[in-house]
Protein backbone atom coordinates (compact mmCIF):
# COMPACT_ATOMS: atom_id res chain seq x y z
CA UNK A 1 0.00 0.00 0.00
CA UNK A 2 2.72 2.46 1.04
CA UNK A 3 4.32 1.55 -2.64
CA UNK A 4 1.01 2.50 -4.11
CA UNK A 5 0.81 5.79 -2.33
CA UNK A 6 4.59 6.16 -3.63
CA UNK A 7 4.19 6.18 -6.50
CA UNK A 8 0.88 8.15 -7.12
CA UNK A 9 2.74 10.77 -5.36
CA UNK A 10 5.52 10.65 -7.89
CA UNK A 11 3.06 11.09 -10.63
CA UNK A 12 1.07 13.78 -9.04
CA UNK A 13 4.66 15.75 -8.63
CA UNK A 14 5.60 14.79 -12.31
CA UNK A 15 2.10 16.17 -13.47
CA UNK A 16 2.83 19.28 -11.15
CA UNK A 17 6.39 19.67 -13.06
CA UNK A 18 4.74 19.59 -16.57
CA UNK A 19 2.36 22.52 -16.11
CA UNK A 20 4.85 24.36 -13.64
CA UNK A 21 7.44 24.23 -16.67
CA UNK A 22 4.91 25.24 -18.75
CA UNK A 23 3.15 28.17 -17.52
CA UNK A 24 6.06 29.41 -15.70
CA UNK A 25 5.64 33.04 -14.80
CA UNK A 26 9.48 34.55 -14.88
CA UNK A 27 10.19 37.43 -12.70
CA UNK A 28 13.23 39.91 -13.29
CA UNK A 29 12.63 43.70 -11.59
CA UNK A 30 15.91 44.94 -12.05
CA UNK A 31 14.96 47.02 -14.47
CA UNK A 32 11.78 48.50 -15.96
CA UNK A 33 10.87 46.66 -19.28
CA UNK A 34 11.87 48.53 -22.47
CA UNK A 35 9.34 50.55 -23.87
CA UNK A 36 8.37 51.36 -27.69
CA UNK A 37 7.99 55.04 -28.84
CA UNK A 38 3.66 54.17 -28.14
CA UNK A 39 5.00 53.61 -24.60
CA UNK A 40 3.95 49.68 -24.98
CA UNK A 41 5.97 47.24 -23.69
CA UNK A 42 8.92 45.53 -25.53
CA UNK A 43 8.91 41.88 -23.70
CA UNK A 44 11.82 40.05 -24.19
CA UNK A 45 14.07 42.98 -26.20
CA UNK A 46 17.88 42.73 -24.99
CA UNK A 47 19.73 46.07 -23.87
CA UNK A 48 21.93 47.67 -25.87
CA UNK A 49 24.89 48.24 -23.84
CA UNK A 50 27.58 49.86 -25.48
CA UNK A 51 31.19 49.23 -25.62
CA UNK A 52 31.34 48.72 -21.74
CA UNK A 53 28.67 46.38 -19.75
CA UNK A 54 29.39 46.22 -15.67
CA UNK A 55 26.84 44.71 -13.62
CA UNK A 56 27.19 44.75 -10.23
CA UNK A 57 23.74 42.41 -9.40
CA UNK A 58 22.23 45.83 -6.98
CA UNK A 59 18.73 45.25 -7.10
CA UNK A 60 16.72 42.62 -5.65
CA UNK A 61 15.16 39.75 -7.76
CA UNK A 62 15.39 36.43 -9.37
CA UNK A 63 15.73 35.79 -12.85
CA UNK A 64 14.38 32.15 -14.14
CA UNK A 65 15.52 29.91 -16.74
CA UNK A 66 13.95 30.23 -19.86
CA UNK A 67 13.65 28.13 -22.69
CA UNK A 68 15.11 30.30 -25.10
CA UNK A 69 17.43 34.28 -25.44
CA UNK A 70 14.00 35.47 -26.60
CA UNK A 71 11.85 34.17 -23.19
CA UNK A 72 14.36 35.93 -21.25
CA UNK A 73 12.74 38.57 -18.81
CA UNK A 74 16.09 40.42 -18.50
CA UNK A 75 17.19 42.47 -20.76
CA UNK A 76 21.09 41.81 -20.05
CA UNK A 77 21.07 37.99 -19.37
CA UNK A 78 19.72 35.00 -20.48
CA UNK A 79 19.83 31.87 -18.01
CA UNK A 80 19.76 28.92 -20.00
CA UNK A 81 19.91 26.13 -16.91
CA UNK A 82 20.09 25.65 -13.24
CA UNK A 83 16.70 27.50 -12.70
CA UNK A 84 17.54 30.54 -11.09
CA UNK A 85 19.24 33.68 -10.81
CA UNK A 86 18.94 35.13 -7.34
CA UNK A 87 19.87 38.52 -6.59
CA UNK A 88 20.35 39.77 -2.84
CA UNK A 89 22.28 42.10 -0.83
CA UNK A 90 24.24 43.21 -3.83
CA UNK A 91 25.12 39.93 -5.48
CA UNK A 92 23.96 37.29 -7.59
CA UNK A 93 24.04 33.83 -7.04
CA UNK A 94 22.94 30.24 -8.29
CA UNK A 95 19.95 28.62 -6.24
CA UNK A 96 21.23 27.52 -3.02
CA UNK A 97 21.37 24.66 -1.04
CA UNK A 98 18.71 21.73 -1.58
CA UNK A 99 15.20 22.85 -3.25
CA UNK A 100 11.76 22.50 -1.61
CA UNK A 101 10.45 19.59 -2.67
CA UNK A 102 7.59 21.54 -4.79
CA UNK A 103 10.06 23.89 -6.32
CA UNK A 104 9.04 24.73 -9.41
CA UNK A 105 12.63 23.97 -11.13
CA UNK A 106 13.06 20.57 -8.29
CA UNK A 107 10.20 19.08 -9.95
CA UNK A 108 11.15 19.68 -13.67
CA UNK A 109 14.92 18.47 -13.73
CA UNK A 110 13.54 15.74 -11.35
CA UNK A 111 12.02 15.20 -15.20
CA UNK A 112 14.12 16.20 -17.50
CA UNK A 113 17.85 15.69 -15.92
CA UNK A 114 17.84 13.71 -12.46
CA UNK A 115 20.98 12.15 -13.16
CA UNK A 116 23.26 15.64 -12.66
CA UNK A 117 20.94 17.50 -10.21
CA UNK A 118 20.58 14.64 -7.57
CA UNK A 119 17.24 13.65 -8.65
CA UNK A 120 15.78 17.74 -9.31
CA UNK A 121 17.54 19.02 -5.17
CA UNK A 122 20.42 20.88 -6.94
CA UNK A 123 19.70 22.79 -10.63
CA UNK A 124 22.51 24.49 -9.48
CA UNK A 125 24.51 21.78 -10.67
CA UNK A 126 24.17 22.88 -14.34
CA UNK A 127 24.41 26.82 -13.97
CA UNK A 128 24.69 28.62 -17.45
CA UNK A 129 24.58 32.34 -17.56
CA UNK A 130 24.39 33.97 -20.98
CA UNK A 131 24.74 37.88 -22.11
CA UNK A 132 22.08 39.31 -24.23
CA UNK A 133 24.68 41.39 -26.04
CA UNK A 134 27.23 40.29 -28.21
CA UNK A 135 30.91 41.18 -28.03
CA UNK A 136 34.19 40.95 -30.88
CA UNK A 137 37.01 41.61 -29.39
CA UNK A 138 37.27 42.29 -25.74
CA UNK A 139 37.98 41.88 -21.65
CA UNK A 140 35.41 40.34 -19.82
CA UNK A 141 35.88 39.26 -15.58
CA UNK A 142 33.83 38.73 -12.68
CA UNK A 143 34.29 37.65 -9.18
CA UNK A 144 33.29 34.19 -7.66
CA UNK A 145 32.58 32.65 -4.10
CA UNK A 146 31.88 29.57 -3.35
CA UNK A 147 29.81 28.66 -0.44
CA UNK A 148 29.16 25.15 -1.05
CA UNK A 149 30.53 21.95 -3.39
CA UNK A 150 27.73 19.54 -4.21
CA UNK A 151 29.09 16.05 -3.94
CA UNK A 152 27.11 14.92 -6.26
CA UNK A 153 27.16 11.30 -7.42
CA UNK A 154 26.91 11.92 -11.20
CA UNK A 155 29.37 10.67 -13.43
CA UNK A 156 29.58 14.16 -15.08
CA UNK A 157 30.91 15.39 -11.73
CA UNK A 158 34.80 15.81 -12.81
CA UNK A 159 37.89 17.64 -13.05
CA UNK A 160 36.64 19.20 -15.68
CA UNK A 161 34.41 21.23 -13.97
CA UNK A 162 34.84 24.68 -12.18
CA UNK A 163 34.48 28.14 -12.44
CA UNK A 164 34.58 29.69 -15.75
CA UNK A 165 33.70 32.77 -18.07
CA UNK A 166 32.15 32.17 -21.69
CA UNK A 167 33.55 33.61 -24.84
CA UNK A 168 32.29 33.24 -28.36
CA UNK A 169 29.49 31.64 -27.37
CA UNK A 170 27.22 30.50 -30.24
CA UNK A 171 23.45 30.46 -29.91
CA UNK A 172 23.19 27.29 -29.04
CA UNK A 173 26.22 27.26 -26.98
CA UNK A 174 27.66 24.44 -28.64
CA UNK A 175 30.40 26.10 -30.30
CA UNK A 176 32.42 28.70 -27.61
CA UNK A 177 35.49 28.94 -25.97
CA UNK A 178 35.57 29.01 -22.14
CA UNK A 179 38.55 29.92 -19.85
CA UNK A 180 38.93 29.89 -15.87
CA UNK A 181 39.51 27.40 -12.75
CA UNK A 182 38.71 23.75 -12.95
CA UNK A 183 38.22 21.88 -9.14
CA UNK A 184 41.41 19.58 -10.08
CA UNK A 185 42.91 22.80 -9.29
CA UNK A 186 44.36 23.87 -12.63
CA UNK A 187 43.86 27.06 -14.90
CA UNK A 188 42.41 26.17 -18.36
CA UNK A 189 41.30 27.25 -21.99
CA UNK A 190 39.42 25.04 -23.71
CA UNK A 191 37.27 25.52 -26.98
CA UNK A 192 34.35 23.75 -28.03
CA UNK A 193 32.93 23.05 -31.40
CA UNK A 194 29.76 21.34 -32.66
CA UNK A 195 30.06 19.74 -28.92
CA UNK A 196 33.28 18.18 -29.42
CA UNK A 197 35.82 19.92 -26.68
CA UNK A 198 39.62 20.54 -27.20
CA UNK A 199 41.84 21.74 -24.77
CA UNK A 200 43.69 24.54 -25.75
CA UNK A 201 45.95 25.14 -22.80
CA UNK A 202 46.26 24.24 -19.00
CA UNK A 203 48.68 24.12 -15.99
CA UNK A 204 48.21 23.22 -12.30
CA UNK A 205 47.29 26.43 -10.00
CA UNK A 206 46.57 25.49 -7.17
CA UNK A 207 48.25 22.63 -5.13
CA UNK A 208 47.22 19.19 -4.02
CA UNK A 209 45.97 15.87 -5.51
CA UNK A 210 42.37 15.21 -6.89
CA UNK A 211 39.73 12.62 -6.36
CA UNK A 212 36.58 12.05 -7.41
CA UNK A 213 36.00 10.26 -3.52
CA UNK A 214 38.35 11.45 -1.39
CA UNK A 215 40.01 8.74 0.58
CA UNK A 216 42.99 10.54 2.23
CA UNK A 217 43.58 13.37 3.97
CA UNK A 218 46.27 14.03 0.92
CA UNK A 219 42.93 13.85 -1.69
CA UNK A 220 40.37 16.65 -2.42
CA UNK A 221 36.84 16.56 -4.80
CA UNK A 222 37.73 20.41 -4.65
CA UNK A 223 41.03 21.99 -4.92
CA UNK A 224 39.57 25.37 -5.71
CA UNK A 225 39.39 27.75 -2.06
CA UNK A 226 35.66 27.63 -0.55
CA UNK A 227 34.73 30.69 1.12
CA UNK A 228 36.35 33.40 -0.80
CA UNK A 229 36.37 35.64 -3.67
CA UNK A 230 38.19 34.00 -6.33
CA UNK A 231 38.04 36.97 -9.76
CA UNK A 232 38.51 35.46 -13.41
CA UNK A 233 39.25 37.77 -16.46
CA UNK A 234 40.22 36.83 -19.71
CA UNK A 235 40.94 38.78 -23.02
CA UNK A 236 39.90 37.55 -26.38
CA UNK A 237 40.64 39.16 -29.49
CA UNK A 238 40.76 38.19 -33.43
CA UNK A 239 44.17 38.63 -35.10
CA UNK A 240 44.94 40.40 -38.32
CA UNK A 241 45.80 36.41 -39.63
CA UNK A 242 42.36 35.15 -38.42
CA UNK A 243 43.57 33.51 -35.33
CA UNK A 244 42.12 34.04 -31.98
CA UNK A 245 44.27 34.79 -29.06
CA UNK A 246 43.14 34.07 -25.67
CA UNK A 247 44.86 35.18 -22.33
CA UNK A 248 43.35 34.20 -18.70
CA UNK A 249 43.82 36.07 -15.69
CA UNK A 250 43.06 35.63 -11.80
CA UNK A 251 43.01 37.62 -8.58
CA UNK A 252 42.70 36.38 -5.43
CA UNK A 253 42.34 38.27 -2.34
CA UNK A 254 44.01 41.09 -1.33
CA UNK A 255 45.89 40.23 -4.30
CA UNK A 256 46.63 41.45 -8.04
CA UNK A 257 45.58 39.90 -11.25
CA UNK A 258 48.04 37.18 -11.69
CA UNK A 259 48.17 36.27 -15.85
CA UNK A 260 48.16 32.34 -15.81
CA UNK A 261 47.78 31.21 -19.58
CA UNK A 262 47.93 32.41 -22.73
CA UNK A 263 47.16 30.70 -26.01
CA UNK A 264 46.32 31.17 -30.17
CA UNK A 265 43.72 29.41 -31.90
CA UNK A 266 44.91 29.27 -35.52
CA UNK A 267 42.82 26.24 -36.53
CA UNK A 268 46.12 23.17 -35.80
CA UNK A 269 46.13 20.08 -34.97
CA UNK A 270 45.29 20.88 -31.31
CA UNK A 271 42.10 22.03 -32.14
CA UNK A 272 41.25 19.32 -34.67
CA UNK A 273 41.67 21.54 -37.79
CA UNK A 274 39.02 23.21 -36.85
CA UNK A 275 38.33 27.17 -38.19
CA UNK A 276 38.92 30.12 -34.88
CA UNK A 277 35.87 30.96 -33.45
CA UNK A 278 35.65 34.65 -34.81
CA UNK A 279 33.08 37.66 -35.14
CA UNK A 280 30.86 38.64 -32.24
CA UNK A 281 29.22 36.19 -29.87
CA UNK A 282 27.68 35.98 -26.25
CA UNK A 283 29.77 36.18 -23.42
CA UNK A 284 29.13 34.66 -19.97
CA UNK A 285 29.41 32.31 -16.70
CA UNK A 286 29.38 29.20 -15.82
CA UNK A 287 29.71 26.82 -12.87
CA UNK A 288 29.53 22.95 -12.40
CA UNK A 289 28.05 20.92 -9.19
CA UNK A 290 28.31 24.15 -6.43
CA UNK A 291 26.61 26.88 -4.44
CA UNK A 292 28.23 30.13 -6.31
CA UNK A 293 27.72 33.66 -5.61
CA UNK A 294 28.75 36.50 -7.99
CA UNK A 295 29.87 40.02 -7.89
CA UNK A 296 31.68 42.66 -10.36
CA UNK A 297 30.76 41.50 -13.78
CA UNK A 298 32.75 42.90 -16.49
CA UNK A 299 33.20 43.24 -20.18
CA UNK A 300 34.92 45.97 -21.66
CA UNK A 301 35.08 46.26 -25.98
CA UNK A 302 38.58 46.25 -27.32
């Protein structure tokens, strides 16, 4: 009987997930929506911001996930998974901690991905935040914290994962670069193209040994410092031969910006023959299997 009642319960929460993904009402007030010249409302239009964007997350609110750069209630971002945005006290930050158990976003990756979000409790897992405007040539940084790893059991839980800024990303962000801190504690640069990933350079950073399961005192799931601001910046600009150049940057407390790699895409063997990533793209953020907050986001146009 108790199976019974199980189970009916899972389907009532599945059914719950369906129409919550569905008729999601998404709720950004840090800004006024943009307005025609009839005064009516321009839902889903991106900002135009310039040759310098800095957004320093100072206004209450929470941003949802949204199917698509077009559903998108802010006119800066565009979260494309872990289900929310939350702005507080000055910063942003991915949900936190576990989710109620009828959160709206709990219920529809307990659907849709329950292998990387510990059956729906962490979206958080899978946080990807894109800009609204594109950018060429450029410097883009922000600052991270880490309050809290997320153990999860997920085979996609790696080394590979960490903290890292978006560049070139295409719109269906599965053709980018990406640069910053991986939790095997080592700097990288990395492009991606048609989902196939290449590493473009990497070196150790920060010191110890990592495991997936720690077993030793002498073994960490984490080599990257909890509990402190951590800032990434890289640069990415187009050549006058075609190739991309890519340098990576970080600054830890107290600290100045320490350069740690610096590497050319010119389409070799490294990459797989494959063509630089060129023009103007989206920009952005993200973070693998953690609690992360965010502060000081950054691009400036070269």
């Amino acid at each position: 009987m108790q199976r019974d009642a199980n189970k009916i319960l899972l389907l009532v929460a599945g059914m719950i997930a369906v129409l919550a993904t569905a008729a999601i009402t998404r709720s950004f007030p840090h800004v006024p929506p943009p307005q025609s010249e009839n005064g009516s409302q321009l839902a889903g239009a991106a900002a135009v911001v310039g040759s310098t964007f800095r957004y320093v997350f100072n206004s209450p609110g929470t941003l949802n996930e949204a199917g698509s750069m077009n559903d998108s209630t802010s006119p800066y971002w565009w979260l494309n998974s872990g289900g929310e945005l939350v702005l507080q006290s000055g910063l942003g930050e991915t949900m936190q901690g576990t989710a109620s158990l009828l959160n709206k976003w709990r219920l529809a990756y307990a659907l849709t991905n329950p292998l990387d979000t510990d059956g729906g409790a962490h979206p958080q897992n899978l946080f990807r935040l894109v800009s609204r405007s594109t950018w060429n040539n450029y410097v883009e940084s922000a600052q991270f914290y880490i309050v809290k790893d997320n153990f999860s059991s997920s085979p996609n839980r790696n080394q590979s994962n960490g903290l890292l800024l978006f560049n070139r990303y295409t719109g269906d962000g599965q053709t980018l670069y990406y640069a910053g801190l991986r939790v095997d504690g080592t700097a990288v640069i990395k492009k991606k193209i048609n989902g196939i990933y290449y590493t473009m350079a990497q070196k150790q950073i920060f010191p110890g040994t990592y495991a997936i399961n720690a077993a030793t005192s002498t073994q960490s799931e984490d080599l990257l410092p909890d509990g402190e601001w951590i800032g990434i910046k890289d640069q990415v600009v187009t050549n006058a031969n075609g190739s991309v150049t890519i340098t990576l940057w970080m600054q830890l407390p107290g600290g100045a910006w320490q350069q740690l790699l610096q590497t050319t895409d010119a389409g070799g063997t490294n990459v797989g023959g494959t063509p630089p990533i060129t023009g103007a793209h989206y920009i952005g953020i993200r973070t693998d299997f953690m609690d992360v907050q965010f502060k000081n986001f950054s691009a400036q146009a070269l």
